[in-house]
N, C-alpha and C. Protein backbone atom coordinates (compact mmCIF):
# COMPACT_ATOMS: atom_id res chain seq x y z
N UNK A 1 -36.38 69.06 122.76
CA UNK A 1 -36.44 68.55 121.42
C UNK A 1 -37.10 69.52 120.47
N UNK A 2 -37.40 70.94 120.58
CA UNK A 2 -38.05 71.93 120.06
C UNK A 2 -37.11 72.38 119.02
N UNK A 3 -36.06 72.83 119.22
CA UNK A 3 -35.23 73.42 118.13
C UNK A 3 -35.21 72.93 116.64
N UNK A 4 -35.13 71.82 116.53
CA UNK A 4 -34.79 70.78 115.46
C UNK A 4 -35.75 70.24 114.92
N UNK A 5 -36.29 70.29 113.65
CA UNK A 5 -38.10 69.62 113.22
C UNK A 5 -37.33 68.18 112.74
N UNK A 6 -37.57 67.42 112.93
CA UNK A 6 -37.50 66.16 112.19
C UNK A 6 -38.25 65.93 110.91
N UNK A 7 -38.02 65.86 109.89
CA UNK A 7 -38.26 65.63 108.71
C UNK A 7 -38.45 64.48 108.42
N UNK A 8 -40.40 64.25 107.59
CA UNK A 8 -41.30 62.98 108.04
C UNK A 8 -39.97 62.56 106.34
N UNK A 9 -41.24 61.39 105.97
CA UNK A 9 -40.54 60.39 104.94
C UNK A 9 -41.41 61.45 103.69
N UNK A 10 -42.32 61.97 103.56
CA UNK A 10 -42.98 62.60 102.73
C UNK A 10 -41.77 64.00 102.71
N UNK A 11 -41.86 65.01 103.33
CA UNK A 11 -40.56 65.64 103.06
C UNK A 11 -39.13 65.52 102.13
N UNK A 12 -38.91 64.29 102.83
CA UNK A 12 -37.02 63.89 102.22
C UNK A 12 -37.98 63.95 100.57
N UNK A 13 -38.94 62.77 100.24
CA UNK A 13 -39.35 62.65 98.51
C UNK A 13 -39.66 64.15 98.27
N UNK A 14 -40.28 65.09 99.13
CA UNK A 14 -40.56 66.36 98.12
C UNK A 14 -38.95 67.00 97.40
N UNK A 15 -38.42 66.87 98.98
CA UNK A 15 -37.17 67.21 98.29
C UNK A 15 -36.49 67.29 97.86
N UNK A 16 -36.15 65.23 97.76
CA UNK A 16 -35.85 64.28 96.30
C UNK A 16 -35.85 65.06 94.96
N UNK A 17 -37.16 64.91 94.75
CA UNK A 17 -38.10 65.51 93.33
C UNK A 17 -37.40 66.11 93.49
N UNK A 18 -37.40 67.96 94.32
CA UNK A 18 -36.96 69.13 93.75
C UNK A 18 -35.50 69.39 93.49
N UNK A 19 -34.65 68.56 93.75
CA UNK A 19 -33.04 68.59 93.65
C UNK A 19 -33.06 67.94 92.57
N UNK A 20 -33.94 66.51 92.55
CA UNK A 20 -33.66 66.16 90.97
C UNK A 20 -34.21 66.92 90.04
N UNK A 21 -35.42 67.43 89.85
CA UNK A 21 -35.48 68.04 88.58
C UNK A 21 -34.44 69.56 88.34
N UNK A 22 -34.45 70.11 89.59
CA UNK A 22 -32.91 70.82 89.09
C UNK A 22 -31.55 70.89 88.65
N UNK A 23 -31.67 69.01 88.94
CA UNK A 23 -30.34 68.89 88.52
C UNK A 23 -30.03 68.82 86.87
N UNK A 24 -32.10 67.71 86.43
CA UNK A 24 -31.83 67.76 85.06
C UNK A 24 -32.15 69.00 84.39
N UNK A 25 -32.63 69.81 84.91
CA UNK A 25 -32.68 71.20 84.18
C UNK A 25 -31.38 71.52 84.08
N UNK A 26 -30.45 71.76 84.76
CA UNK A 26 -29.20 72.42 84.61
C UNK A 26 -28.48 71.35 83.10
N UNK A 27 -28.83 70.12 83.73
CA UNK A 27 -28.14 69.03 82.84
C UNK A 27 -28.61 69.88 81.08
N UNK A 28 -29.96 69.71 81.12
CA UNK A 28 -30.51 69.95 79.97
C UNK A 28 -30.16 71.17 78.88
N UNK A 29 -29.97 72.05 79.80
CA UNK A 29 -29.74 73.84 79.43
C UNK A 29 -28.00 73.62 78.78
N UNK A 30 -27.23 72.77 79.50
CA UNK A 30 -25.88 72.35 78.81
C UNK A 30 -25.76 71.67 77.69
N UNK A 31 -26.91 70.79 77.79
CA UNK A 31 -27.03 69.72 76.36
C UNK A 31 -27.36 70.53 75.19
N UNK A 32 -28.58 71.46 75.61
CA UNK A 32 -29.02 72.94 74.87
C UNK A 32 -27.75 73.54 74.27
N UNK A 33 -27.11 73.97 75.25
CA UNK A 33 -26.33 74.96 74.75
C UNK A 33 -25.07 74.16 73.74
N UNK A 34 -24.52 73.41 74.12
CA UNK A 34 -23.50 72.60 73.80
C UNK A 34 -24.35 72.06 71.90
N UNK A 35 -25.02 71.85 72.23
CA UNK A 35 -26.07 71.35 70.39
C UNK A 35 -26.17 72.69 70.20
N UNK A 36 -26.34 73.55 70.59
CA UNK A 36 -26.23 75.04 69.74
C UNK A 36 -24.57 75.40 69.45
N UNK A 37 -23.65 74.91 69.96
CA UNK A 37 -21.87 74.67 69.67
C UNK A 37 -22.35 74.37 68.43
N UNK A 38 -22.53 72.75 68.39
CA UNK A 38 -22.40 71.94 67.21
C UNK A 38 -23.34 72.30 65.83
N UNK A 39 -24.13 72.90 66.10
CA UNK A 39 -25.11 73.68 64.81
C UNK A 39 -24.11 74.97 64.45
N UNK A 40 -23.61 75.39 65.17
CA UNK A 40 -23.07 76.90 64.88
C UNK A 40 -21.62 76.04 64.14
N UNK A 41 -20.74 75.29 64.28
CA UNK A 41 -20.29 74.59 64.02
C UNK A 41 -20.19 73.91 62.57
N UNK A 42 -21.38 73.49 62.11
CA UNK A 42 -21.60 72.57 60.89
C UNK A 42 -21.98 73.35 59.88
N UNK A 43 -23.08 74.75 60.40
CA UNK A 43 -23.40 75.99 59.47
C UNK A 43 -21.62 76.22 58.59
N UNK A 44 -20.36 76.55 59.95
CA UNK A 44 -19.14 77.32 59.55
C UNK A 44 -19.17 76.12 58.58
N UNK A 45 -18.57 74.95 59.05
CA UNK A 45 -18.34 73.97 57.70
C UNK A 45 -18.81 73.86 56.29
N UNK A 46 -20.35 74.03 56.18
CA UNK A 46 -20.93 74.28 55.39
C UNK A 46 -20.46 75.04 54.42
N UNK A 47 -19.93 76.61 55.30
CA UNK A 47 -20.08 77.47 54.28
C UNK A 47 -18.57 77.52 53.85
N UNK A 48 -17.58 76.82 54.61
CA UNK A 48 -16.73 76.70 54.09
C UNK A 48 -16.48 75.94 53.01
N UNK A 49 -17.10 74.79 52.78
CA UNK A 49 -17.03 73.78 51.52
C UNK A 49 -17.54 74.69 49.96
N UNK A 50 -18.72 75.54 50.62
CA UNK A 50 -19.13 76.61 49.89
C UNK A 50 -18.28 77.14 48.70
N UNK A 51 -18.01 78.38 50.10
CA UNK A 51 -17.23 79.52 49.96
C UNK A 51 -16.16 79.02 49.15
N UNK A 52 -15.13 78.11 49.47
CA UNK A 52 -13.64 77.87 49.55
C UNK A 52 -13.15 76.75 48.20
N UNK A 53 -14.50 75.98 48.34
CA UNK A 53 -14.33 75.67 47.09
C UNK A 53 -13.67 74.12 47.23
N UNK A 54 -13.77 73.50 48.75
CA UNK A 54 -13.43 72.34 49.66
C UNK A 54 -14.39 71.27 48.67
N UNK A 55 -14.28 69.83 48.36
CA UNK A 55 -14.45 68.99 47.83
C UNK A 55 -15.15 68.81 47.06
N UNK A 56 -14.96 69.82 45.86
CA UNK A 56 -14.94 69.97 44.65
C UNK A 56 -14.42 69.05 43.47
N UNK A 57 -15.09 68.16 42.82
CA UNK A 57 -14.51 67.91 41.88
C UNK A 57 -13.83 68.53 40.96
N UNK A 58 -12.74 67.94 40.29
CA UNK A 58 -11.36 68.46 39.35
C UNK A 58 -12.67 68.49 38.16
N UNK A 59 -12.69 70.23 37.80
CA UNK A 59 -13.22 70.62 36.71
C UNK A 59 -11.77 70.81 34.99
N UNK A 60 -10.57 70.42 35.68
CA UNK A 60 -9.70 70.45 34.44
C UNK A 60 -9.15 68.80 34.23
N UNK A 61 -9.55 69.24 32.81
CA UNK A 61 -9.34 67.64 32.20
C UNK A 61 -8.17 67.85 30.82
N UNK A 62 -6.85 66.98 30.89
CA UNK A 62 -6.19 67.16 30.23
C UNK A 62 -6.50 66.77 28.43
N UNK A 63 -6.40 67.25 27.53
CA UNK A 63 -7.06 66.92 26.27
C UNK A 63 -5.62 66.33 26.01
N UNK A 64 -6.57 65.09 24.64
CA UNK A 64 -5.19 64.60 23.78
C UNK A 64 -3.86 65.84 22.93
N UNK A 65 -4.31 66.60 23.12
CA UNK A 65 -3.79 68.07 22.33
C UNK A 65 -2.53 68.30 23.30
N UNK A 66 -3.04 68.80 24.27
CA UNK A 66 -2.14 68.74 25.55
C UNK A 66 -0.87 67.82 25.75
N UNK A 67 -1.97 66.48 25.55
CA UNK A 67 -0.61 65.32 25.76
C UNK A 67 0.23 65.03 24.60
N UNK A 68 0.30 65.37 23.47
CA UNK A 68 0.97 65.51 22.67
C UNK A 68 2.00 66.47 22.33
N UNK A 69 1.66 67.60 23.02
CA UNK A 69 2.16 68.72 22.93
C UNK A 69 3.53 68.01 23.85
N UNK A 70 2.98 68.09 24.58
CA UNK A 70 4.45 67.51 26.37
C UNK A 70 4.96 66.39 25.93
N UNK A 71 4.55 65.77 25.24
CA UNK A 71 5.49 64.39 24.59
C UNK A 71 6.49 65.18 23.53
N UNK A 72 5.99 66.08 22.81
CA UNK A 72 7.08 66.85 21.43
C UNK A 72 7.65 67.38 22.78
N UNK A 73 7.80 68.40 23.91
CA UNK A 73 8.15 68.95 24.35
C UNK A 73 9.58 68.47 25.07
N UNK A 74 8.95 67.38 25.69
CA UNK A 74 10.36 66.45 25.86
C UNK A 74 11.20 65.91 25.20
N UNK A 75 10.94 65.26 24.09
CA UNK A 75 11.46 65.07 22.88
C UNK A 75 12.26 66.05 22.93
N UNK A 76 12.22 67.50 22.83
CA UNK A 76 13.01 68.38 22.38
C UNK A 76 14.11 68.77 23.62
N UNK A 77 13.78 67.77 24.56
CA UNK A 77 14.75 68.38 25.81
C UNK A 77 14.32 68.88 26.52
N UNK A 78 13.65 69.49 26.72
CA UNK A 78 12.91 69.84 28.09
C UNK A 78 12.91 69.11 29.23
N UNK A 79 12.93 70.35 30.63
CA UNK A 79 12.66 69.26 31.72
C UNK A 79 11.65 69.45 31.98
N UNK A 80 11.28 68.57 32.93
CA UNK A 80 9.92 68.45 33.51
C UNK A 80 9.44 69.78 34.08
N UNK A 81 10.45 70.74 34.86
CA UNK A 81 9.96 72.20 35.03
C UNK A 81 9.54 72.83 33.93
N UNK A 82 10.35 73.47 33.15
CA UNK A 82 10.52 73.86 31.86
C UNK A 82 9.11 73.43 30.84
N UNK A 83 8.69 71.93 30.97
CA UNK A 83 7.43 71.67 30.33
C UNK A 83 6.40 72.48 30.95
N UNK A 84 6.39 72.27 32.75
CA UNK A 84 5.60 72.78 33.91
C UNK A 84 5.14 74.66 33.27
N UNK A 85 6.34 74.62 33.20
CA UNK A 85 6.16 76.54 33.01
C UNK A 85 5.20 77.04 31.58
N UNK A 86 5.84 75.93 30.63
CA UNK A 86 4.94 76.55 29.24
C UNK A 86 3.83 76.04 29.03
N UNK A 87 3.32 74.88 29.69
CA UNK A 87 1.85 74.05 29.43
C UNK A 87 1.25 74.49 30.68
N UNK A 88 1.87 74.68 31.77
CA UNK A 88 0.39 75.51 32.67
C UNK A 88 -0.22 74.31 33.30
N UNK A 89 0.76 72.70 33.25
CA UNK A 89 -0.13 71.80 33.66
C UNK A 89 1.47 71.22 34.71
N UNK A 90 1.07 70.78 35.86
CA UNK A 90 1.30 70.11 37.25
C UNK A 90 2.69 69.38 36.24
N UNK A 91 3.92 69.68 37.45
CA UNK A 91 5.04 68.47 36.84
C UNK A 91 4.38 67.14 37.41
N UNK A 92 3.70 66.60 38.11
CA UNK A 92 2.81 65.19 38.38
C UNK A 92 2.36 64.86 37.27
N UNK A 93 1.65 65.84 36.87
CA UNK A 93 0.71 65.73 35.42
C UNK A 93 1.60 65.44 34.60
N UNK A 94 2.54 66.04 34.30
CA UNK A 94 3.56 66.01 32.87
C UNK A 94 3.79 64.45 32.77
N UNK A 95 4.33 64.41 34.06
CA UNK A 95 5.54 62.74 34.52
C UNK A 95 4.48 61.44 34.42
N UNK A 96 2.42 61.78 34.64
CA UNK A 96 2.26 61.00 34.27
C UNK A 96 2.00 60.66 32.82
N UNK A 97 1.73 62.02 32.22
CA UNK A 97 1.57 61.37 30.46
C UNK A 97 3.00 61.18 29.91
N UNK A 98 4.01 61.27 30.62
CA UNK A 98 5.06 61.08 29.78
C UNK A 98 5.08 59.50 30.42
N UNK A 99 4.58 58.83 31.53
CA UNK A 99 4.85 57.72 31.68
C UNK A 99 3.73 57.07 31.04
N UNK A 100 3.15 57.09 30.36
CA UNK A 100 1.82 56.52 29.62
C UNK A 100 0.22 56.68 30.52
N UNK A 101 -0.02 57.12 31.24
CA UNK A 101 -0.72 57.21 32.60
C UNK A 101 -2.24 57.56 31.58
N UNK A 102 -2.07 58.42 30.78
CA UNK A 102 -3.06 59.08 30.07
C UNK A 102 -3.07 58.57 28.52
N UNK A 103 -2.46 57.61 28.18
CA UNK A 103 -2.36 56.81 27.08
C UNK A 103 -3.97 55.78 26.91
């Protein structure tokens, strides 16, 4: 019976402990790294909203000048491109002040 040590009940718990806390170390160092993903992550977003100019409020506001202009414009025949090209403003835009939208 010499070859083989039998391992008391105090043993198996040391060894318990030491497998578990290695396991949550490894666990931990992933949670680490993986939250350093998501920071590196939210910085890019950041600077994209920045940079890019991402959810920005509409700084152009159509004046009554404007909408008068595209009302004579049609009047005279124009299409909705044709308005598009000489006012510099969205055929959406045109079609809604010509439908009263901006009235």
């Amino acid at each position: 019976m010499g070859i083989f040590k039998l391992k008391t009940e105090e043993d198996w718990k040391i060894n318990y402990i030491k497998e578990f806390n290695e396991m949550r170390n490894a666990y931990e160092k992933k949670i680490q790294k993986k939250q350093l993903e998501i920071d590196k992550l939210k910085a890019e977003l950041e600077e994209l909203k920045t940079n890019r100019g991402y959810l920005k409020p509409k700084e152009k506001q159509i004046r009554d000048l404007d909408i008068e202009n595209i009302k004579l414009l049609r009047e005279s025949g124009l299409s909705y491109r044709e308005i598009s090209k000489k006012t510099n403003w969205s055929k959406a835009t045109i079609c809604r002040v010509l439908n009263g939208f901006y009235d």
